[in-house]
C-alpha atoms as a PDB file:
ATOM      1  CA  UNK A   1      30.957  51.218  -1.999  1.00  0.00           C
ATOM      2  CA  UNK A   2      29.197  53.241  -4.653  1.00  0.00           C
ATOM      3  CA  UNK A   3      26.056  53.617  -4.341  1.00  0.00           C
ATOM      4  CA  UNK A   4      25.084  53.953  -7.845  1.00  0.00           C
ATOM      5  CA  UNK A   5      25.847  50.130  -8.143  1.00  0.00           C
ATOM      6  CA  UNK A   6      23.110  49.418  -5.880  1.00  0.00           C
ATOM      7  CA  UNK A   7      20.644  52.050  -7.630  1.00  0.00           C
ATOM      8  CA  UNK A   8      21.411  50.522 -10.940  1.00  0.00           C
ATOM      9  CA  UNK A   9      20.868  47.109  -9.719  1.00  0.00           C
ATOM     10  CA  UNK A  10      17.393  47.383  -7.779  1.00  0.00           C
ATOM     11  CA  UNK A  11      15.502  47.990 -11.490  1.00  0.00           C
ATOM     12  CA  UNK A  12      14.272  44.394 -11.636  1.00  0.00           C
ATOM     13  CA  UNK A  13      15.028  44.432 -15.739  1.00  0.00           C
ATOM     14  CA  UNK A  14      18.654  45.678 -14.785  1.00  0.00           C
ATOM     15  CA  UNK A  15      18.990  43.142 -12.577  1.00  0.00           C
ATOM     16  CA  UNK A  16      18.024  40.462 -14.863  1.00  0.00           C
ATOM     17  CA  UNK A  17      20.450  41.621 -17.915  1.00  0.00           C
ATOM     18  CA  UNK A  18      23.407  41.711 -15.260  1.00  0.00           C
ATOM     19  CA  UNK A  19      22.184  38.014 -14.581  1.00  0.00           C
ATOM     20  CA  UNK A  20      22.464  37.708 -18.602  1.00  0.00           C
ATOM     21  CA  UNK A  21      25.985  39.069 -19.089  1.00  0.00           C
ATOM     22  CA  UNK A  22      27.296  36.833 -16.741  1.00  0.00           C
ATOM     23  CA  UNK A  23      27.453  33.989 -18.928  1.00  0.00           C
ATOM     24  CA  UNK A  24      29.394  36.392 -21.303  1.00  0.00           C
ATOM     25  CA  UNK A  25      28.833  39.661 -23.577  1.00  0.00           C
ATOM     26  CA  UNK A  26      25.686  40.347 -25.480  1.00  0.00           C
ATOM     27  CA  UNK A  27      24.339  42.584 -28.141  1.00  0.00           C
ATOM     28  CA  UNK A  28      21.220  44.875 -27.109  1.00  0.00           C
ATOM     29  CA  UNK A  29      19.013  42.687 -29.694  1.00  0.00           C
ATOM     30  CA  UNK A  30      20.211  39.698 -27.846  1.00  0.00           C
ATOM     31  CA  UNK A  31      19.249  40.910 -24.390  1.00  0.00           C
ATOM     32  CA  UNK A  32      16.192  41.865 -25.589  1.00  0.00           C
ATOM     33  CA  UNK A  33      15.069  38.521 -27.067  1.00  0.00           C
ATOM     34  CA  UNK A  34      16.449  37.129 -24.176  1.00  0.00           C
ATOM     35  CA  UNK A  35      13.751  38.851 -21.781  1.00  0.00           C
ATOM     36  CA  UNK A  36      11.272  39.576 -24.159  1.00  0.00           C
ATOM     37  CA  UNK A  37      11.530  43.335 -23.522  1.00  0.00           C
ATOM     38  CA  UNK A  38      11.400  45.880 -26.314  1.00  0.00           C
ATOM     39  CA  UNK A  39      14.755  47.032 -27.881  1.00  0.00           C
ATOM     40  CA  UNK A  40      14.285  50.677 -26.804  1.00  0.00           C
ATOM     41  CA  UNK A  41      13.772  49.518 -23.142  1.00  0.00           C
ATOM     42  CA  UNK A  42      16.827  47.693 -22.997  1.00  0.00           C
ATOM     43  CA  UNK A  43      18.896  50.550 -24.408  1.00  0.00           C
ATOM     44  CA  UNK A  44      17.525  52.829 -21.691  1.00  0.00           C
ATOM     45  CA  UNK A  45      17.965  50.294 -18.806  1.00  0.00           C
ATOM     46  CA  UNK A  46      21.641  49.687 -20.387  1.00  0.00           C
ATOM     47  CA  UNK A  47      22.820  53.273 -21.258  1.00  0.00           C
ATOM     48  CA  UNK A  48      21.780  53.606 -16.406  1.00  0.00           C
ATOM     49  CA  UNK A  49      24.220  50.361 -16.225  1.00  0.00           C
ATOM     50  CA  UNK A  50      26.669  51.988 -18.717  1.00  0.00           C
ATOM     51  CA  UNK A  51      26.759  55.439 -16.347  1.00  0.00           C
ATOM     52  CA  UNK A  52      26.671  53.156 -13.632  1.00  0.00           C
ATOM     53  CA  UNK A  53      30.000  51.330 -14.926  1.00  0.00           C
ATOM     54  CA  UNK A  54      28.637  47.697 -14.072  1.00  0.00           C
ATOM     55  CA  UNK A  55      28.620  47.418 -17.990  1.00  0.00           C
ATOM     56  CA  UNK A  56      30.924  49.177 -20.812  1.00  0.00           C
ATOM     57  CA  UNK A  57      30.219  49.128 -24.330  1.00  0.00           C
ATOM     58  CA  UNK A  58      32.287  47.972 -27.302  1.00  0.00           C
ATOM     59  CA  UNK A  59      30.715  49.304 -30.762  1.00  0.00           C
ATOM     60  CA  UNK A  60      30.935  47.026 -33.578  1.00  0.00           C
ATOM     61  CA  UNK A  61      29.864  47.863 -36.719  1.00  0.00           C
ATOM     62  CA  UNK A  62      26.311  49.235 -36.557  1.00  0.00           C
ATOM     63  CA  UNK A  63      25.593  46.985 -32.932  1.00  0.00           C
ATOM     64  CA  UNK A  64      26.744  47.217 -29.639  1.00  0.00           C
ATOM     65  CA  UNK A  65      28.377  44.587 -27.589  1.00  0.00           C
ATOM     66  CA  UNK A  66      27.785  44.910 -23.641  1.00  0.00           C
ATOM     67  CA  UNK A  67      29.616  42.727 -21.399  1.00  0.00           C
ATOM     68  CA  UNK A  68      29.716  43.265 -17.134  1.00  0.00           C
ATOM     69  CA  UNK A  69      32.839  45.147 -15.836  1.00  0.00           C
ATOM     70  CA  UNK A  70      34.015  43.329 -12.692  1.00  0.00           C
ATOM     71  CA  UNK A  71      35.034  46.135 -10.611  1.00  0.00           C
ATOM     72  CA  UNK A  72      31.986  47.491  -9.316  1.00  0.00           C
ATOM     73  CA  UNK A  73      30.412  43.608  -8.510  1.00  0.00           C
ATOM     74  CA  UNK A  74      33.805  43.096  -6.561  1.00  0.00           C
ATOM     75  CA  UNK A  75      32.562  46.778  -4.356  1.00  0.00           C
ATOM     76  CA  UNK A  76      29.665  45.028  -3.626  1.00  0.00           C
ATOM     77  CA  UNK A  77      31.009  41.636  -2.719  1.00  0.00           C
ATOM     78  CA  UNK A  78      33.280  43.427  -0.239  1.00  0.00           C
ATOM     79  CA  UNK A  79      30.466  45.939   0.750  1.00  0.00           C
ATOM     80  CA  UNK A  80      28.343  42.542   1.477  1.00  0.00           C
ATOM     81  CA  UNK A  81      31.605  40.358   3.198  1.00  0.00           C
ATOM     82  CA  UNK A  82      31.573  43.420   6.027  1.00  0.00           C
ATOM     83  CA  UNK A  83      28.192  42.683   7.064  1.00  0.00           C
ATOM     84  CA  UNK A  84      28.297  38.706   6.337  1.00  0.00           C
ATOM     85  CA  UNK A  85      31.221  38.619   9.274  1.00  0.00           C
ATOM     86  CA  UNK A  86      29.265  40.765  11.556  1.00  0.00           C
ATOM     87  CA  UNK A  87      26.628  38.412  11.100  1.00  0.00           C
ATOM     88  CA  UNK A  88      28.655  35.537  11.421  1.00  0.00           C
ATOM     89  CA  UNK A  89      30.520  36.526  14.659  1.00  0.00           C
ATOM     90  CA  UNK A  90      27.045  36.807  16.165  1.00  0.00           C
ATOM     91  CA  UNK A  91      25.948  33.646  15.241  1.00  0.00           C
ATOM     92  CA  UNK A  92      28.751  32.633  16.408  1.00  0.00           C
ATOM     93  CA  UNK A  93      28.196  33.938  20.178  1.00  0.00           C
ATOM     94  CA  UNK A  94      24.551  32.901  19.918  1.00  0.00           C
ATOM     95  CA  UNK A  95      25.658  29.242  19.572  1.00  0.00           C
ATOM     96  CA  UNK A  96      28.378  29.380  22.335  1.00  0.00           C
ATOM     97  CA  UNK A  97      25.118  31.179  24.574  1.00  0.00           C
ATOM     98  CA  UNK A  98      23.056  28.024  23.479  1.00  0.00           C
ATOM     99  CA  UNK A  99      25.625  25.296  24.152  1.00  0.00           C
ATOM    100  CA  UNK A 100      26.508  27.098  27.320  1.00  0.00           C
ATOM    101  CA  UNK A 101      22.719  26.948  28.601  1.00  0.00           C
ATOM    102  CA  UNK A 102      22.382  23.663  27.322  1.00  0.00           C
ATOM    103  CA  UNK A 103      24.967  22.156  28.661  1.00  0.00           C
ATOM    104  CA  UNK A 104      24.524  19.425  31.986  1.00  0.00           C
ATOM    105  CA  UNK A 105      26.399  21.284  34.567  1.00  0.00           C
ATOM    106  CA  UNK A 106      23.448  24.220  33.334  1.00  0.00           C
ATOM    107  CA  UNK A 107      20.426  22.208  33.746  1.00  0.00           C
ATOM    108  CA  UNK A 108      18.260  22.618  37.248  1.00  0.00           C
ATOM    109  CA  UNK A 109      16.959  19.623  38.965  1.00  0.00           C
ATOM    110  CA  UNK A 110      13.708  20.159  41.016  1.00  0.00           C
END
């Protein structure tokens, strides 16, 4: 897993225009109205996700269209799955522990 993903993500504003090219690409204008941040914010916070390569940049004319390259979100979703089934698997033993000391055959009678 790279870890400038998860760098690039833990900005709060980068976080938030990832959440916004989701739904599909975007100009920097657009993300800014969007968030009500100030155009050369954006750029900055988009030029880390650009280096990053959670975004790439398509120039049109005199504006620039960003849209979320899937690669790096798929690292992370794998990254994540590892520890989801390691927590899972325990969670899975805990319950078996908890029916197993539940259970009648368990249970002390005075």
């Amino acid at each position: 897993m790279n870890t400038a993903t998860l760098s690039a993500l833990a900005e709060p504003h980068r976080l938030k225009m990832v959440e916004l090219l989701r739904y599909g690409p975007l100009t920097v204008g657009e993300i800014a109205d969007r968030l009500q941040v100030r155009q050369p914010q954006v750029s900055k916070h988009l030029k880390v996700l650009n280096e990053a390569r959670i975004v790439e940049v398509q120039p049109v004319a005199n504006r620039r269209i960003y849209r979320l390259r899937p690669e790096p979100l798929q690292e992370l979703d794998e990254w994540i799955a590892s520890f989801r089934n390691l927590w899972e698997e325990r969670f899975n033993r805990l319950d078996e522990y908890l029916q197993e000391i539940q259970s009648p055959d368990q249970q002390k009678t005075p």
